[in-house]
C-alpha atoms as a PDB file:
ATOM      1  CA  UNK A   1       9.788 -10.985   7.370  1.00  0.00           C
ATOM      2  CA  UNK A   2       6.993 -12.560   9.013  1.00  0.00           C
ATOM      3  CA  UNK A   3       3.930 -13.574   6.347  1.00  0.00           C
ATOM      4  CA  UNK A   4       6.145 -13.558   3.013  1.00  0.00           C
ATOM      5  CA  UNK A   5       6.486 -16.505   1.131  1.00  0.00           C
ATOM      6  CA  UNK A   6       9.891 -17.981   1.485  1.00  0.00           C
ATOM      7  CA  UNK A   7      10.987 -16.540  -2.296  1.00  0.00           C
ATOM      8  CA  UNK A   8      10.356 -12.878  -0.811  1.00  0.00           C
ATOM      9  CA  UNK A   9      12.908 -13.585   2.256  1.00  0.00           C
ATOM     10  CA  UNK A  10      15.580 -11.307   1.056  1.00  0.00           C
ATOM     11  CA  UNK A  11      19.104 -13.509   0.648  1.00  0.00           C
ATOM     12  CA  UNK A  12      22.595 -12.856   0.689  1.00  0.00           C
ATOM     13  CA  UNK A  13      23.131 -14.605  -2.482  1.00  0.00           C
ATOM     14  CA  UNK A  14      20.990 -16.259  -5.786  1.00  0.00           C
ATOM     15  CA  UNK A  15      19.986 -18.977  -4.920  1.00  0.00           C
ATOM     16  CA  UNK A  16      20.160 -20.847  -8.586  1.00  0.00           C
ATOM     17  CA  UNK A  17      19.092 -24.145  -7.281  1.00  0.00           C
ATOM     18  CA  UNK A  18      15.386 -23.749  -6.814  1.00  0.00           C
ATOM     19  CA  UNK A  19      14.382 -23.548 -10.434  1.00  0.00           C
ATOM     20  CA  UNK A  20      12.832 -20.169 -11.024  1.00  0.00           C
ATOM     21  CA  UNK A  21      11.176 -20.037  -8.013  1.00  0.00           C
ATOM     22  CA  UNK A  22       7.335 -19.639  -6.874  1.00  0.00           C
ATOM     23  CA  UNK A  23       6.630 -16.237  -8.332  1.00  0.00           C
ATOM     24  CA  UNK A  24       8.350 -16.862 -11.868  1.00  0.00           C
ATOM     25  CA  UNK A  25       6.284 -19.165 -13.850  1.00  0.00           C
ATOM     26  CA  UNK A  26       8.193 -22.298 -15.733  1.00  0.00           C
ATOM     27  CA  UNK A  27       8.926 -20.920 -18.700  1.00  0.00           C
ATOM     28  CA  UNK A  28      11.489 -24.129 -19.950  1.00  0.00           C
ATOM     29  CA  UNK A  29      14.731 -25.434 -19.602  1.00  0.00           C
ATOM     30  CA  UNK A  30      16.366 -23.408 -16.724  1.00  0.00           C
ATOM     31  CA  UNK A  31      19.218 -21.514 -18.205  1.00  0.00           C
ATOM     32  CA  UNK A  32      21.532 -19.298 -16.530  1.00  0.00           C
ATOM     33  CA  UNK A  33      20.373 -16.441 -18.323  1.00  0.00           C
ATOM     34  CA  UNK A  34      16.959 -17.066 -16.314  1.00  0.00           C
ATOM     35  CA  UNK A  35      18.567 -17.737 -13.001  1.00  0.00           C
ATOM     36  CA  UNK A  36      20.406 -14.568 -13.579  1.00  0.00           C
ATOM     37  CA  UNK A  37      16.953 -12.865 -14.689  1.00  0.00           C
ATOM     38  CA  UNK A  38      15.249 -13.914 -10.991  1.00  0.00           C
ATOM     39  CA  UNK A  39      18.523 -12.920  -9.368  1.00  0.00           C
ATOM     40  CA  UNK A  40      17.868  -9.638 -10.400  1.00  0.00           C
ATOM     41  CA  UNK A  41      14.094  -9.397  -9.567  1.00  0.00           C
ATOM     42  CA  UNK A  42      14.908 -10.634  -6.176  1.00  0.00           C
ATOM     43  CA  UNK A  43      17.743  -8.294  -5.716  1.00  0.00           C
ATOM     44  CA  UNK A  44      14.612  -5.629  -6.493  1.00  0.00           C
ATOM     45  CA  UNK A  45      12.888  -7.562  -3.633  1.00  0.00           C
ATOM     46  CA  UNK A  46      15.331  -6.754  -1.275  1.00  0.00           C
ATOM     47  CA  UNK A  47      15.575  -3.287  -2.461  1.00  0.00           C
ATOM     48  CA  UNK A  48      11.439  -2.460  -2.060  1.00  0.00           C
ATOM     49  CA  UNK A  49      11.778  -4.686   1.519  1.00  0.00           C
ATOM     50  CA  UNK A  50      14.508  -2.159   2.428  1.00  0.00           C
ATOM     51  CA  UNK A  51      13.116   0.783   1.131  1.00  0.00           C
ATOM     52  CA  UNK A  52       9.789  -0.045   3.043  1.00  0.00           C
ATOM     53  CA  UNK A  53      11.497  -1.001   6.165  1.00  0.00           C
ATOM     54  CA  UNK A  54      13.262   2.600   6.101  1.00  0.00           C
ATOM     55  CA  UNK A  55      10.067   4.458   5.492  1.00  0.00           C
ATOM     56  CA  UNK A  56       8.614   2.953   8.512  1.00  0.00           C
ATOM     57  CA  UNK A  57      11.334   4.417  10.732  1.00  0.00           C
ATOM     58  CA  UNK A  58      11.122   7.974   9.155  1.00  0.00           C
ATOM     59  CA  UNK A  59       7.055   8.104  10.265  1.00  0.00           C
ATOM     60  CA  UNK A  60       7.850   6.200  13.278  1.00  0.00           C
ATOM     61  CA  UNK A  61      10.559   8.989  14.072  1.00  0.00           C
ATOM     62  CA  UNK A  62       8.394  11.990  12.669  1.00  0.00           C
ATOM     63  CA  UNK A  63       5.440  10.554  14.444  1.00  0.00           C
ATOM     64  CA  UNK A  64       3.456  10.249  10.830  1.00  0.00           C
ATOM     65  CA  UNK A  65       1.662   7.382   9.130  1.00  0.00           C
ATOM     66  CA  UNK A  66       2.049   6.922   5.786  1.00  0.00           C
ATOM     67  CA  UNK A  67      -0.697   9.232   4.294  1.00  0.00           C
ATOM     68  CA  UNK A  68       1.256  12.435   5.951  1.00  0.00           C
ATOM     69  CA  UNK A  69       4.666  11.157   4.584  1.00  0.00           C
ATOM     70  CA  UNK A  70       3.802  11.178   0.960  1.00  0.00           C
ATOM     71  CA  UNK A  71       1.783  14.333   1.071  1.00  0.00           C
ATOM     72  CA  UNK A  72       4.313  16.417   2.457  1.00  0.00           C
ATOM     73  CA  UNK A  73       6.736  14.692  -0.091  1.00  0.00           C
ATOM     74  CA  UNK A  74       4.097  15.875  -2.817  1.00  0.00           C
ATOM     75  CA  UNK A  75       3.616  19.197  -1.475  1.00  0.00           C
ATOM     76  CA  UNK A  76       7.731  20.009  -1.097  1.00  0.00           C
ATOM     77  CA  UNK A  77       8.483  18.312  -4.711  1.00  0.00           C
ATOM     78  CA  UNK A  78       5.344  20.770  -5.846  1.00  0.00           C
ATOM     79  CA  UNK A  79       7.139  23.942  -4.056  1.00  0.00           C
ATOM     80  CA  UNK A  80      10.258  22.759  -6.189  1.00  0.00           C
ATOM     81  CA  UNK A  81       9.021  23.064  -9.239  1.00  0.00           C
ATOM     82  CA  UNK A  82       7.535  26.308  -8.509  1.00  0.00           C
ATOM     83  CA  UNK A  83       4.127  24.522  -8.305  1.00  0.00           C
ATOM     84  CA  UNK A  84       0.758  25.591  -6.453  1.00  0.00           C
ATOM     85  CA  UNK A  85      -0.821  22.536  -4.943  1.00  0.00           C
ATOM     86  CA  UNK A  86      -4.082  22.728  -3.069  1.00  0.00           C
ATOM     87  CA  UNK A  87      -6.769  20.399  -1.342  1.00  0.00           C
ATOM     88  CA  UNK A  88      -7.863  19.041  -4.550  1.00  0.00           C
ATOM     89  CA  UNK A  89      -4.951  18.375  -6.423  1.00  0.00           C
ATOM     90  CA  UNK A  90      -4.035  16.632  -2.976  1.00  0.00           C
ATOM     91  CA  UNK A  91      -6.566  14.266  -2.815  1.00  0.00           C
ATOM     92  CA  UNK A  92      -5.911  13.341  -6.329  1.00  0.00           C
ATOM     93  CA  UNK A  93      -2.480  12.340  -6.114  1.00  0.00           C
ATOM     94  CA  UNK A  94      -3.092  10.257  -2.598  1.00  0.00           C
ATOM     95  CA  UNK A  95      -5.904   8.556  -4.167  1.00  0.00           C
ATOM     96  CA  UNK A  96      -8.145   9.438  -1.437  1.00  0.00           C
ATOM     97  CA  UNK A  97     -11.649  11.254  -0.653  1.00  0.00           C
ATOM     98  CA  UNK A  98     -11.865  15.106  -0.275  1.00  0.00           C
ATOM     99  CA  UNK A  99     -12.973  14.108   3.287  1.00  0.00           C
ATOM    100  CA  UNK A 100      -9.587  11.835   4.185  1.00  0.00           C
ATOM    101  CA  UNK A 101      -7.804  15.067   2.281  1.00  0.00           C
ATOM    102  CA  UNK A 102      -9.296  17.582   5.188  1.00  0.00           C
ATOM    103  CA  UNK A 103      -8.496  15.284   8.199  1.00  0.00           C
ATOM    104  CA  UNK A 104      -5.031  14.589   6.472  1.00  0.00           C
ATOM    105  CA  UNK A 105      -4.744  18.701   6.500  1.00  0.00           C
ATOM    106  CA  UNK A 106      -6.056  19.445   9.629  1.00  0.00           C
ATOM    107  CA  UNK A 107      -4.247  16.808  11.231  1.00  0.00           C
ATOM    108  CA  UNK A 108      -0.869  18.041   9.230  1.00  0.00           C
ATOM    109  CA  UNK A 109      -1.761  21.859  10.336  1.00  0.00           C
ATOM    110  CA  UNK A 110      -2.271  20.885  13.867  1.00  0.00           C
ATOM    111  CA  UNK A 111       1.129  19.380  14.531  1.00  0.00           C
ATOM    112  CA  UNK A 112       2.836  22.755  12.692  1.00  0.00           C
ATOM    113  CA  UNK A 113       3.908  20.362   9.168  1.00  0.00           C
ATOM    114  CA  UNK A 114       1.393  22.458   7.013  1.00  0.00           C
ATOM    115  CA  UNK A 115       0.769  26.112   5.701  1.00  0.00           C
ATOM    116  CA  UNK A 116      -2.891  27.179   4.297  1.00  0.00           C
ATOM    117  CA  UNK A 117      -2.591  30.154   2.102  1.00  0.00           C
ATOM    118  CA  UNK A 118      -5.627  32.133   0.373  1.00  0.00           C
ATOM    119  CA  UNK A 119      -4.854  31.178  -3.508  1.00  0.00           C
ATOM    120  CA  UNK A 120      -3.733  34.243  -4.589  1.00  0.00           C
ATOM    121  CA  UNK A 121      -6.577  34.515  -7.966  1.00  0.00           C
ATOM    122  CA  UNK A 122      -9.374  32.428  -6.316  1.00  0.00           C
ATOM    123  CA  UNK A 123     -10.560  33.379  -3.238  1.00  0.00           C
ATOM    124  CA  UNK A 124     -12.903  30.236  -2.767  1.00  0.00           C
ATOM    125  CA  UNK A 125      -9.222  28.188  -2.939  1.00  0.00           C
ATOM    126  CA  UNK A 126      -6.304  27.099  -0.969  1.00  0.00           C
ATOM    127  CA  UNK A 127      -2.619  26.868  -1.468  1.00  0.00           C
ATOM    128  CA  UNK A 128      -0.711  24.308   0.630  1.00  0.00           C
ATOM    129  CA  UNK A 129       3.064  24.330   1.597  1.00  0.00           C
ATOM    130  CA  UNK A 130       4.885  22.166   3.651  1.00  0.00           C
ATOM    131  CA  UNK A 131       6.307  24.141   6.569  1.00  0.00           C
ATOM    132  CA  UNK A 132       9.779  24.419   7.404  1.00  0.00           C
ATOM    133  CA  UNK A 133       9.739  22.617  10.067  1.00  0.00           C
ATOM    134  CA  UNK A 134       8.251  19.764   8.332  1.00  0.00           C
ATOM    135  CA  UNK A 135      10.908  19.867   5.580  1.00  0.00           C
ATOM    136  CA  UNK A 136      13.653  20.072   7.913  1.00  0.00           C
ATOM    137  CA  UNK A 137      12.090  17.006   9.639  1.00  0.00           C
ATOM    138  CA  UNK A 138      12.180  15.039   6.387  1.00  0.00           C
ATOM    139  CA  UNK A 139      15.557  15.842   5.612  1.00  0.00           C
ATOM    140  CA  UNK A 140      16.804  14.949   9.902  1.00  0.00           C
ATOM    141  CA  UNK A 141      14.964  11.678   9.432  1.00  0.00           C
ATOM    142  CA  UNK A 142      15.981  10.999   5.770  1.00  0.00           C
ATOM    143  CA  UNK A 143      18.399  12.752   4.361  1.00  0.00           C
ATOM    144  CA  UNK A 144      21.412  10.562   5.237  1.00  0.00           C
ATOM    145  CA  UNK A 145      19.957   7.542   3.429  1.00  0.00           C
ATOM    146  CA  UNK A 146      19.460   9.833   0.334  1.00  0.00           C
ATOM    147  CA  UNK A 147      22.742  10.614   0.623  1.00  0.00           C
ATOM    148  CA  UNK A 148      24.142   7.113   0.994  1.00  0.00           C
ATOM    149  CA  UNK A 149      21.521   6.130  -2.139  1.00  0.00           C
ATOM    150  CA  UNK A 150      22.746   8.619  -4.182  1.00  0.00           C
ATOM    151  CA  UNK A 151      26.363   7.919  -3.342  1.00  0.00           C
ATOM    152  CA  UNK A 152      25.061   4.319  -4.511  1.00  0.00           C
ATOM    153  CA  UNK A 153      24.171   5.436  -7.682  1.00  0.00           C
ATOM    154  CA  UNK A 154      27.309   7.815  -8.191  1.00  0.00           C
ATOM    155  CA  UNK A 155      29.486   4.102  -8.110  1.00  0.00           C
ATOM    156  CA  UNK A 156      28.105   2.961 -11.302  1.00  0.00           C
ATOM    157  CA  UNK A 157      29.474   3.786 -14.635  1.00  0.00           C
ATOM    158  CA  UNK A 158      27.462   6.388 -16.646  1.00  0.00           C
ATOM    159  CA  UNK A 159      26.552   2.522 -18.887  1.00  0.00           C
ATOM    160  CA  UNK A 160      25.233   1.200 -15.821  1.00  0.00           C
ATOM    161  CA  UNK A 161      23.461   4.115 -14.297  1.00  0.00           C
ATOM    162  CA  UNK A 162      21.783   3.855 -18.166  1.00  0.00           C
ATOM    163  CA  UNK A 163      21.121   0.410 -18.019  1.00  0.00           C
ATOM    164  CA  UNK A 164      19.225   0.544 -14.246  1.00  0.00           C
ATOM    165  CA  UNK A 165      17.371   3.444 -15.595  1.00  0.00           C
ATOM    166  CA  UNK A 166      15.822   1.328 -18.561  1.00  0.00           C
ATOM    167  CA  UNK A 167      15.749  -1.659 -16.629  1.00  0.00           C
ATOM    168  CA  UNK A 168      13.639   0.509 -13.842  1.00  0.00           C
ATOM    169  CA  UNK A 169      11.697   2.134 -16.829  1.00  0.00           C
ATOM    170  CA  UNK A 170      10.524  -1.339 -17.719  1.00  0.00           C
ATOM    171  CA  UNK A 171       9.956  -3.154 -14.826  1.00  0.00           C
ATOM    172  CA  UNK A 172       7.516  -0.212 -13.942  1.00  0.00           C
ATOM    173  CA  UNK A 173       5.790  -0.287 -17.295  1.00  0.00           C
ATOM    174  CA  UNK A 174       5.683  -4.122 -16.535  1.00  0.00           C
ATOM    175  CA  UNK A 175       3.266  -3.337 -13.199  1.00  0.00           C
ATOM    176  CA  UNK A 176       1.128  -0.679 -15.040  1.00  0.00           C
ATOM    177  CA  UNK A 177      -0.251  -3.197 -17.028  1.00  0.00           C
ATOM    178  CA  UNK A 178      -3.790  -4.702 -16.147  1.00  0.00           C
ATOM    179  CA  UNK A 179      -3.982  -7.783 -14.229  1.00  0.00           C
ATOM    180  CA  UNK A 180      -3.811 -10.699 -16.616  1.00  0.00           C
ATOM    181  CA  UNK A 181      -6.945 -12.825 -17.363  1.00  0.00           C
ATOM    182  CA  UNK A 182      -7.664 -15.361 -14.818  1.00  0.00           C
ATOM    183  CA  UNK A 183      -5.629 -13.360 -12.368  1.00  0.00           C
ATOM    184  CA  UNK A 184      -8.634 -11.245 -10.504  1.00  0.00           C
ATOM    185  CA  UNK A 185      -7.195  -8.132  -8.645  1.00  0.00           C
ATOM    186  CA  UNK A 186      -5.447  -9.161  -5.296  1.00  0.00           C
ATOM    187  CA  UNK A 187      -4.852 -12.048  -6.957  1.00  0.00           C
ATOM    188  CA  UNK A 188      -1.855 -14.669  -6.995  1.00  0.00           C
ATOM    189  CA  UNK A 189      -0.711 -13.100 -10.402  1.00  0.00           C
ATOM    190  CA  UNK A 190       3.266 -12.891 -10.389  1.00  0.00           C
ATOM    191  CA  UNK A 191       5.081  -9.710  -9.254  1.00  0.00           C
ATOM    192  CA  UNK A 192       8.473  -8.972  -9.270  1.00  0.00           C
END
């Protein structure tokens, strides 16, 4: 894991001897409640370094960089839910310009991922839909680590699967907050 500091190195085991480590600040006497604490946000370390590492080899085997990935995620988790999704609502989600949205689109359309459909009350709009092929793609290239996730998951006691769940629920409402004074954006403010 070339360019990570040496806390992010995923281990096989805690290490409890290094105090709390680089990316926790000293927050008093170490206790094993805190060493437990890190051991936990570096076993969510791992997980993110894994889950990365595994969504490089899906593009890498669909051909796809990440931009395509996530949008046909968002447009198959729209068809789902019984959802219309076009251009616009597109671009929001990704975050990016309504010009990155049509090269995303044409470039999905060209290599037979994506569907353009007239929207069926406005003529001036477009509904999108992942393509078959695309969605059986996904599932070839992913669909036996879901499975092995889920199976993951399906080990824990119903008080454990409830405890990860708040835990997750948390740790996510952690990030959301703004950057803490002193700690510009793209800053060396602590994550977990």
């Amino acid at each position: 894991m070339e360019g990570m500091p040496a806390d992010d190195i995923p281990a096989a085991t805690p290490r409890s001897a290094d105090s709390a480590g680089y990316w926790y600040p000293d927050a008093g006497p170490l206790t094993s409640e805190r060493v437990r604490a890190v051991a936990v946000l570096r076993a969510v370390r791992r997980f993110r370094a894994a889950d990365v590492a595994m969504r490089i080899r899906a593009r890498s085997g669909m051909d796809m960089n990440d931009t395509d990935m996530v949008a046909l995620r968002h447009l198959i988790a729209a068809e789902e839910r019984s959802e219309s999704m076009g251009p616009k609502d597109l671009s929001v989600l990704l975050g990016i310009s309504s010009a990155a949205t049509a090269k995303l689109l044409t470039r999905l359309e060209g290599a037979g991922r994506l569907r353009r459909e007239p929207h069926p009350t406005d003529r001036r709009a477009q509904v999108l839909h992942a393509t078959r092929r695309a969605q059986d793609d996904i599932k070839r290239v992913l669909g036996a680590a879901h499975q092995r996730m889920l199976a993951a998951a399906e080990r824990l006691t119903a008080g454990e699967q409830l405890a990860v769940v708040r835990f997750l629920d948390e740790l996510s409402g952690a990030m959301d907050e703004p950057v803490a004074a002193g700690h510009p954006p793209g800053g060396t403010a602590p994550t977990p």
